[in-house]
N, C-alpha and C. Protein backbone atom coordinates (compact mmCIF):
# COMPACT_ATOMS: atom_id res chain seq x y z
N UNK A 1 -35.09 49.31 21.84
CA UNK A 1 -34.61 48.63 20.68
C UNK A 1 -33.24 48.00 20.97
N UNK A 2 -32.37 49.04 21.75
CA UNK A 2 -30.94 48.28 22.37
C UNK A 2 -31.17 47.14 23.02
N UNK A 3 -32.19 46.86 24.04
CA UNK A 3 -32.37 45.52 24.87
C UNK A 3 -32.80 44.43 24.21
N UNK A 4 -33.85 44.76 22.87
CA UNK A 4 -34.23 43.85 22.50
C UNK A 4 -32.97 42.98 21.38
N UNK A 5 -32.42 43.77 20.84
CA UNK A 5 -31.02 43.53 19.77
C UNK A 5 -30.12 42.78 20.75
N UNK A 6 -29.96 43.46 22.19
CA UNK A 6 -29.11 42.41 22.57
C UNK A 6 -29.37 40.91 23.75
N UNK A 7 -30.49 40.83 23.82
CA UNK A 7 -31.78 39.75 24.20
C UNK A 7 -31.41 38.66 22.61
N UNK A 8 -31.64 39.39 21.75
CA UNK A 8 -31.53 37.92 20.63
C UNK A 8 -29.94 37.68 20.73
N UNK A 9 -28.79 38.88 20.59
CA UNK A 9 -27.67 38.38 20.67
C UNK A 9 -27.67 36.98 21.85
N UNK A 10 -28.12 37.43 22.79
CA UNK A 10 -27.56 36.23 23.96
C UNK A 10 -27.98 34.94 23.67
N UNK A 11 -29.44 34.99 23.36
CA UNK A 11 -30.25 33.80 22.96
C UNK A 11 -29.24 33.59 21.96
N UNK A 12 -29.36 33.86 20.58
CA UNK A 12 -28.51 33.03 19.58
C UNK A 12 -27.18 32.52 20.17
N UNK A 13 -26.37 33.54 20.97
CA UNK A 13 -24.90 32.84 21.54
C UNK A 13 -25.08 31.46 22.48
N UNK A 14 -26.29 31.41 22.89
CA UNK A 14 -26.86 30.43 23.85
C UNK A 14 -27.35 29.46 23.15
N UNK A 15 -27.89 29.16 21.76
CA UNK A 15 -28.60 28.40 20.96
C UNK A 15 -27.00 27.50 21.01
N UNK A 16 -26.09 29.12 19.74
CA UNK A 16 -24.80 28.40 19.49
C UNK A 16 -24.00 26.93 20.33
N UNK A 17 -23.98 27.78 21.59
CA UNK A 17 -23.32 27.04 22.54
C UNK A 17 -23.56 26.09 22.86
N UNK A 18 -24.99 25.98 23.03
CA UNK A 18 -25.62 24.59 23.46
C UNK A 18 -25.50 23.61 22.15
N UNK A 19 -25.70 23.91 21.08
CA UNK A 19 -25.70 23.05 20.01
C UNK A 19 -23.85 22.45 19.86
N UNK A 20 -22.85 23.38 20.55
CA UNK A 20 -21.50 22.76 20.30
C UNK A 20 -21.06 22.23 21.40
N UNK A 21 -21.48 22.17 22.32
CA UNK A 21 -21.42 21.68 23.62
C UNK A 21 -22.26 20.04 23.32
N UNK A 22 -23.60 20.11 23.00
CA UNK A 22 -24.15 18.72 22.55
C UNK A 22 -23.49 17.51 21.36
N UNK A 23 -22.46 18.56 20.47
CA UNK A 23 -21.84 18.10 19.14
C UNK A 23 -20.67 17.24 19.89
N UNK A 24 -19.99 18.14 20.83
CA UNK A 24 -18.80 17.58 21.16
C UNK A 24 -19.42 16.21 22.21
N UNK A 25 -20.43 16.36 23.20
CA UNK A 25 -20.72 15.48 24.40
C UNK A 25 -20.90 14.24 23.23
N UNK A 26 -21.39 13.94 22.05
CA UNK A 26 -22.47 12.86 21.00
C UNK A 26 -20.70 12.73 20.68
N UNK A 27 -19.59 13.18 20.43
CA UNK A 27 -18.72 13.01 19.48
C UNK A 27 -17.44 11.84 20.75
N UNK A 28 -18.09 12.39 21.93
CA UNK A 28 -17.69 11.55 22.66
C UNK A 28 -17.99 10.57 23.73
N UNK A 29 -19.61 10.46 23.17
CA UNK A 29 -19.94 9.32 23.69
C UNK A 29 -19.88 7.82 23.17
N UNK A 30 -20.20 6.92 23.80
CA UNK A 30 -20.02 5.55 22.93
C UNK A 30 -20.68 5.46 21.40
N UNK A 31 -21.96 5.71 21.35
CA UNK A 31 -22.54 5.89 20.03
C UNK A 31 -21.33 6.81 19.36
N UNK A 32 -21.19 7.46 19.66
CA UNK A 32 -20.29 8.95 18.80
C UNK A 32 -19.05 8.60 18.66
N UNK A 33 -18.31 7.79 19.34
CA UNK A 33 -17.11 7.17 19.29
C UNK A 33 -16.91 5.64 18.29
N UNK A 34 -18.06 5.18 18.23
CA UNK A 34 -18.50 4.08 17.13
C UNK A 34 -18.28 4.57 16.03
N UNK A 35 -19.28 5.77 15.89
CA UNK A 35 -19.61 6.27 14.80
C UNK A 35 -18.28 7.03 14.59
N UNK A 36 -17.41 7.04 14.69
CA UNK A 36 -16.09 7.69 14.28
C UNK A 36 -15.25 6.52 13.89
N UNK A 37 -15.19 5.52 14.91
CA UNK A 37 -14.36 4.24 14.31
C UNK A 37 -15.03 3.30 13.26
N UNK A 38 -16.36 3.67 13.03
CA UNK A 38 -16.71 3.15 12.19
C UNK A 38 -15.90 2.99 10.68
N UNK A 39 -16.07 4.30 10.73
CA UNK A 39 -14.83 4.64 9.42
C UNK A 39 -13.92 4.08 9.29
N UNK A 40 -12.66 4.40 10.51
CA UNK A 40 -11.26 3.31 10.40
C UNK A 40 -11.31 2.29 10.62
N UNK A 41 -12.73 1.16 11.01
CA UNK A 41 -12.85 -0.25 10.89
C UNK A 41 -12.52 -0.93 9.13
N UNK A 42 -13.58 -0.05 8.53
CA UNK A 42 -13.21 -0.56 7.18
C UNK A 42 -11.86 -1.06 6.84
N UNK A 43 -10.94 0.21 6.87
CA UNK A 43 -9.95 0.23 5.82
C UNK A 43 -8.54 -1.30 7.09
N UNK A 44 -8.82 -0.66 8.38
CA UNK A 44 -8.43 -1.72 9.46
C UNK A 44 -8.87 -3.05 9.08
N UNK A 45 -10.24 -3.27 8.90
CA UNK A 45 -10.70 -5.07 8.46
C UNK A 45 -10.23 -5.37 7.12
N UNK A 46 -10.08 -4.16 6.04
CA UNK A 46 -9.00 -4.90 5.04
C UNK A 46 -8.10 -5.07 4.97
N UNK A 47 -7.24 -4.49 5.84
CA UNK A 47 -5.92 -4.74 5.59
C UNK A 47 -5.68 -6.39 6.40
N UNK A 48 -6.55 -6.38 7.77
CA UNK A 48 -6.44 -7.20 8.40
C UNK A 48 -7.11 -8.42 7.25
N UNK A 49 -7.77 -8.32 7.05
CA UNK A 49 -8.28 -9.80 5.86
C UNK A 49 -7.02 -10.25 5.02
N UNK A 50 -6.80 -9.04 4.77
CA UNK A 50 -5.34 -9.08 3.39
C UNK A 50 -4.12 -9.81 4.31
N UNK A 51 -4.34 -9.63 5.40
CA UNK A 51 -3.20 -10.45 6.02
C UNK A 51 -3.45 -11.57 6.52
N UNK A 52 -4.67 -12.24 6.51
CA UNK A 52 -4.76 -13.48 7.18
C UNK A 52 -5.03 -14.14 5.73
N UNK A 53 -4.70 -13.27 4.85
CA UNK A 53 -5.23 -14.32 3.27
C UNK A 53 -4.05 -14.49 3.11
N UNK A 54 -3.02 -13.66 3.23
CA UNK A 54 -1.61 -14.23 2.99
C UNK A 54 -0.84 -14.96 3.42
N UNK A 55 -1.27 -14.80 5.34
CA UNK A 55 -0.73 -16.07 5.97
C UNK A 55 -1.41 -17.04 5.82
N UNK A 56 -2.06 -17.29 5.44
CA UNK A 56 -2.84 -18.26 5.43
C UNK A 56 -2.39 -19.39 4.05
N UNK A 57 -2.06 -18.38 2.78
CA UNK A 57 -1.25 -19.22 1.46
C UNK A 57 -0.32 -19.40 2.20
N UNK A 58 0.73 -18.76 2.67
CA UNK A 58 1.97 -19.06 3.02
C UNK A 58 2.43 -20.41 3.97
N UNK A 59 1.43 -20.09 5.08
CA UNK A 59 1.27 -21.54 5.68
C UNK A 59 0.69 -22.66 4.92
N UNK A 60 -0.28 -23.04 4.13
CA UNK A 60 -0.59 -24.11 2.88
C UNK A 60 1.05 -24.17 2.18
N UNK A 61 1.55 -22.87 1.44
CA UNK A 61 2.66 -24.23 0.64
C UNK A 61 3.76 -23.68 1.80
N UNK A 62 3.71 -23.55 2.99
CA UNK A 62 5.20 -24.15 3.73
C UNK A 62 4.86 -26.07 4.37
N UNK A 63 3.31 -25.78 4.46
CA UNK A 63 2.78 -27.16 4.63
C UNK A 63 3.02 -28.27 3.80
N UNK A 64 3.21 -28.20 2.24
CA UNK A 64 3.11 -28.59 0.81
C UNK A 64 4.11 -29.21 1.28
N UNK A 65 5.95 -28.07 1.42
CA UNK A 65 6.77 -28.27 1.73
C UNK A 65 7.68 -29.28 2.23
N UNK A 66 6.75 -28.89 3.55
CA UNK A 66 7.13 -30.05 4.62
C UNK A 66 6.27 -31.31 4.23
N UNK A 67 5.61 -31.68 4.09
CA UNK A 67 4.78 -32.97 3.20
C UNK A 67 5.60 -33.56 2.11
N UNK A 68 6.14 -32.75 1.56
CA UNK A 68 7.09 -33.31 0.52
C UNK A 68 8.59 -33.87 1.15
N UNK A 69 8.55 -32.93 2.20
CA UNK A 69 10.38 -32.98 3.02
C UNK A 69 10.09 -34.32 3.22
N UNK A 70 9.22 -34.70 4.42
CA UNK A 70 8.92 -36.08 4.63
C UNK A 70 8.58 -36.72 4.06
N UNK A 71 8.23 -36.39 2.93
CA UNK A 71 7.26 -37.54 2.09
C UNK A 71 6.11 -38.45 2.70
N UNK A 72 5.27 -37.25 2.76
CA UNK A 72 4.15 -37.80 3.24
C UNK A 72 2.82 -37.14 1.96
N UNK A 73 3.32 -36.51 1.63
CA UNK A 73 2.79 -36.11 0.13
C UNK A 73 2.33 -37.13 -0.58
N UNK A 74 0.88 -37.01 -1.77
CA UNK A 74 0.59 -37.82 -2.53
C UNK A 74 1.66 -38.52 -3.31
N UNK A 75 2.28 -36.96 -3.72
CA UNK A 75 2.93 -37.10 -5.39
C UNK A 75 4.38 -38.43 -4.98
N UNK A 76 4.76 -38.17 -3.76
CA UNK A 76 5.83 -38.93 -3.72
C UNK A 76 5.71 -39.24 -2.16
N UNK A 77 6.38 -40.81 -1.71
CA UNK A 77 6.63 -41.38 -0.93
C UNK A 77 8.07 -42.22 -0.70
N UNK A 78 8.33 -41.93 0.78
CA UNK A 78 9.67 -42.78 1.11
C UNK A 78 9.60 -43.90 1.37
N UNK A 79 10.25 -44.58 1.38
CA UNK A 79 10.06 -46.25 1.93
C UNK A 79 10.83 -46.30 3.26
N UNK A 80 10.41 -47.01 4.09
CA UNK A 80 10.24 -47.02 5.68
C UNK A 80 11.82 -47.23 6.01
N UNK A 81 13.00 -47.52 5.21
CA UNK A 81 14.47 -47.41 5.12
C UNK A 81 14.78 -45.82 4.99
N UNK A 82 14.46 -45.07 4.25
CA UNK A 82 14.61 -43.89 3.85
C UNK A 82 14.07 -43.21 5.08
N UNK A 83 12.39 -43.37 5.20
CA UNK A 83 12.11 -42.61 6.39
C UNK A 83 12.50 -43.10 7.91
N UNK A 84 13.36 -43.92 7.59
CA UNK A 84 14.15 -44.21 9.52
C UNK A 84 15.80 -43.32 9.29
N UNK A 85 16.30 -43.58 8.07
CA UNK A 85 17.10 -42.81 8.10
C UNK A 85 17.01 -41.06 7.91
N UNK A 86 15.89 -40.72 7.54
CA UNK A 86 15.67 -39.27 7.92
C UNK A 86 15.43 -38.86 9.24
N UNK A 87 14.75 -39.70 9.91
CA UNK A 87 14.48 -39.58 11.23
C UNK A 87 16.13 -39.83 12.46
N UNK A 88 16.75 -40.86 11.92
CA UNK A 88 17.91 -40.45 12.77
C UNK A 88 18.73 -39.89 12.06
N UNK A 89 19.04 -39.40 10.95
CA UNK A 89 19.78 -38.44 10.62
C UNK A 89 19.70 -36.71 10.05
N UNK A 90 18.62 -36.56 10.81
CA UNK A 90 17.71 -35.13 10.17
C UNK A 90 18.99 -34.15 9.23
N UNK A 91 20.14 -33.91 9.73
CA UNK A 91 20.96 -33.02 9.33
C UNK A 91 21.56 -33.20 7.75
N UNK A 92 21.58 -34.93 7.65
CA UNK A 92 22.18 -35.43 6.24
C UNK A 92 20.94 -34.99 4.68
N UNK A 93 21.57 -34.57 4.01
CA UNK A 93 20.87 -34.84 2.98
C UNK A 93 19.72 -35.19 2.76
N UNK A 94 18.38 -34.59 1.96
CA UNK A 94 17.44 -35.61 2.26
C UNK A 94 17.60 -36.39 0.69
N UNK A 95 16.83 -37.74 1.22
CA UNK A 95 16.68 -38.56 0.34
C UNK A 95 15.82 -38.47 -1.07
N UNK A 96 15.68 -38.53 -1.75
CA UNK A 96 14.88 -38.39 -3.26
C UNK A 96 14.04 -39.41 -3.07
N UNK A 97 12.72 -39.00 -2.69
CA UNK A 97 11.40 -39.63 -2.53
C UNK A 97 11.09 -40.28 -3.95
N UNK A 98 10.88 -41.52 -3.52
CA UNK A 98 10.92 -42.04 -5.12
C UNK A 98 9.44 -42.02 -5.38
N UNK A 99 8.24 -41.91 -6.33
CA UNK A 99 7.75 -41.34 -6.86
C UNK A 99 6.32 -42.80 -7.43
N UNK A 100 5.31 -42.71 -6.55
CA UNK A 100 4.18 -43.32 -6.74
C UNK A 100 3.27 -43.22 -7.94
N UNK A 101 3.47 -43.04 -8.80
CA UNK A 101 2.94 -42.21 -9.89
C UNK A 101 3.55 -43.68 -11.02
C-alpha cells in the first residue's frame, strides 16, 4: 500500500511538472509572446492613434497659419508689392493682407 501511495505521489509530481514546464515553454514562445503583447498592443495603438490625431490637427492649423502669414490663403491675399517685400524683408512686420472677399 506504501509503494502504491507513493507511485501516484511521483506520477502526479510528474503530471505537475510537466504541465508547468509546458506553461512556461508556450509563455515563451512566439505564439505565447504575441499572445501576451497582444494585450499591451491595444492600449499602445491608442495612445499611439491619439497622437497622430493630434499631430496631425496641429500641423493643419500651423499650416492655416502659415497660409495666412504669406497670404496664400483663400480668405486673404497680398499683392505682388507686399509679397516681394515680405520676401526681402522677412524680419519687418508683416503686412495686412488685404482681403478678397
Amino acid at each position: 500500500m506504501r509503494r502504491l501511495f507513493w507511485v501516484a505521489v511521483g506520477a502526479a509530481a510528474g503530471i505537475y511538472a510537466v504541465r508547468k514546464v509546458q506553461k512556461t515553454l508556450h509563455a515563451y514562445s512566439p505564439a505565447g509572446l504575441a499572445d501576451r503583447a497582444g494585450g499591451l498592443g491595444h492600449s499602445i495603438g491608442d495612445s499611439l492613434a491619439g497622437f497622430v490625431h493630434e499631430v496631425r490637427s496641429a500641423m493643419a492649423e500651423r499650416e492655416s497659419e502659415l497660409r495666412d502669414a504669406l497670404g496664400l490663403s483663400e480668405k486673404s491675399r497680398l499683392t505682388p508689392a507686399q509679397a516681394a517685400d515680405l520676401t526681402e524683408h522677412p524680419s519687418l512686420p508683416r503686412p495686412t493682407p488685404r482681403s478678397t472677399t
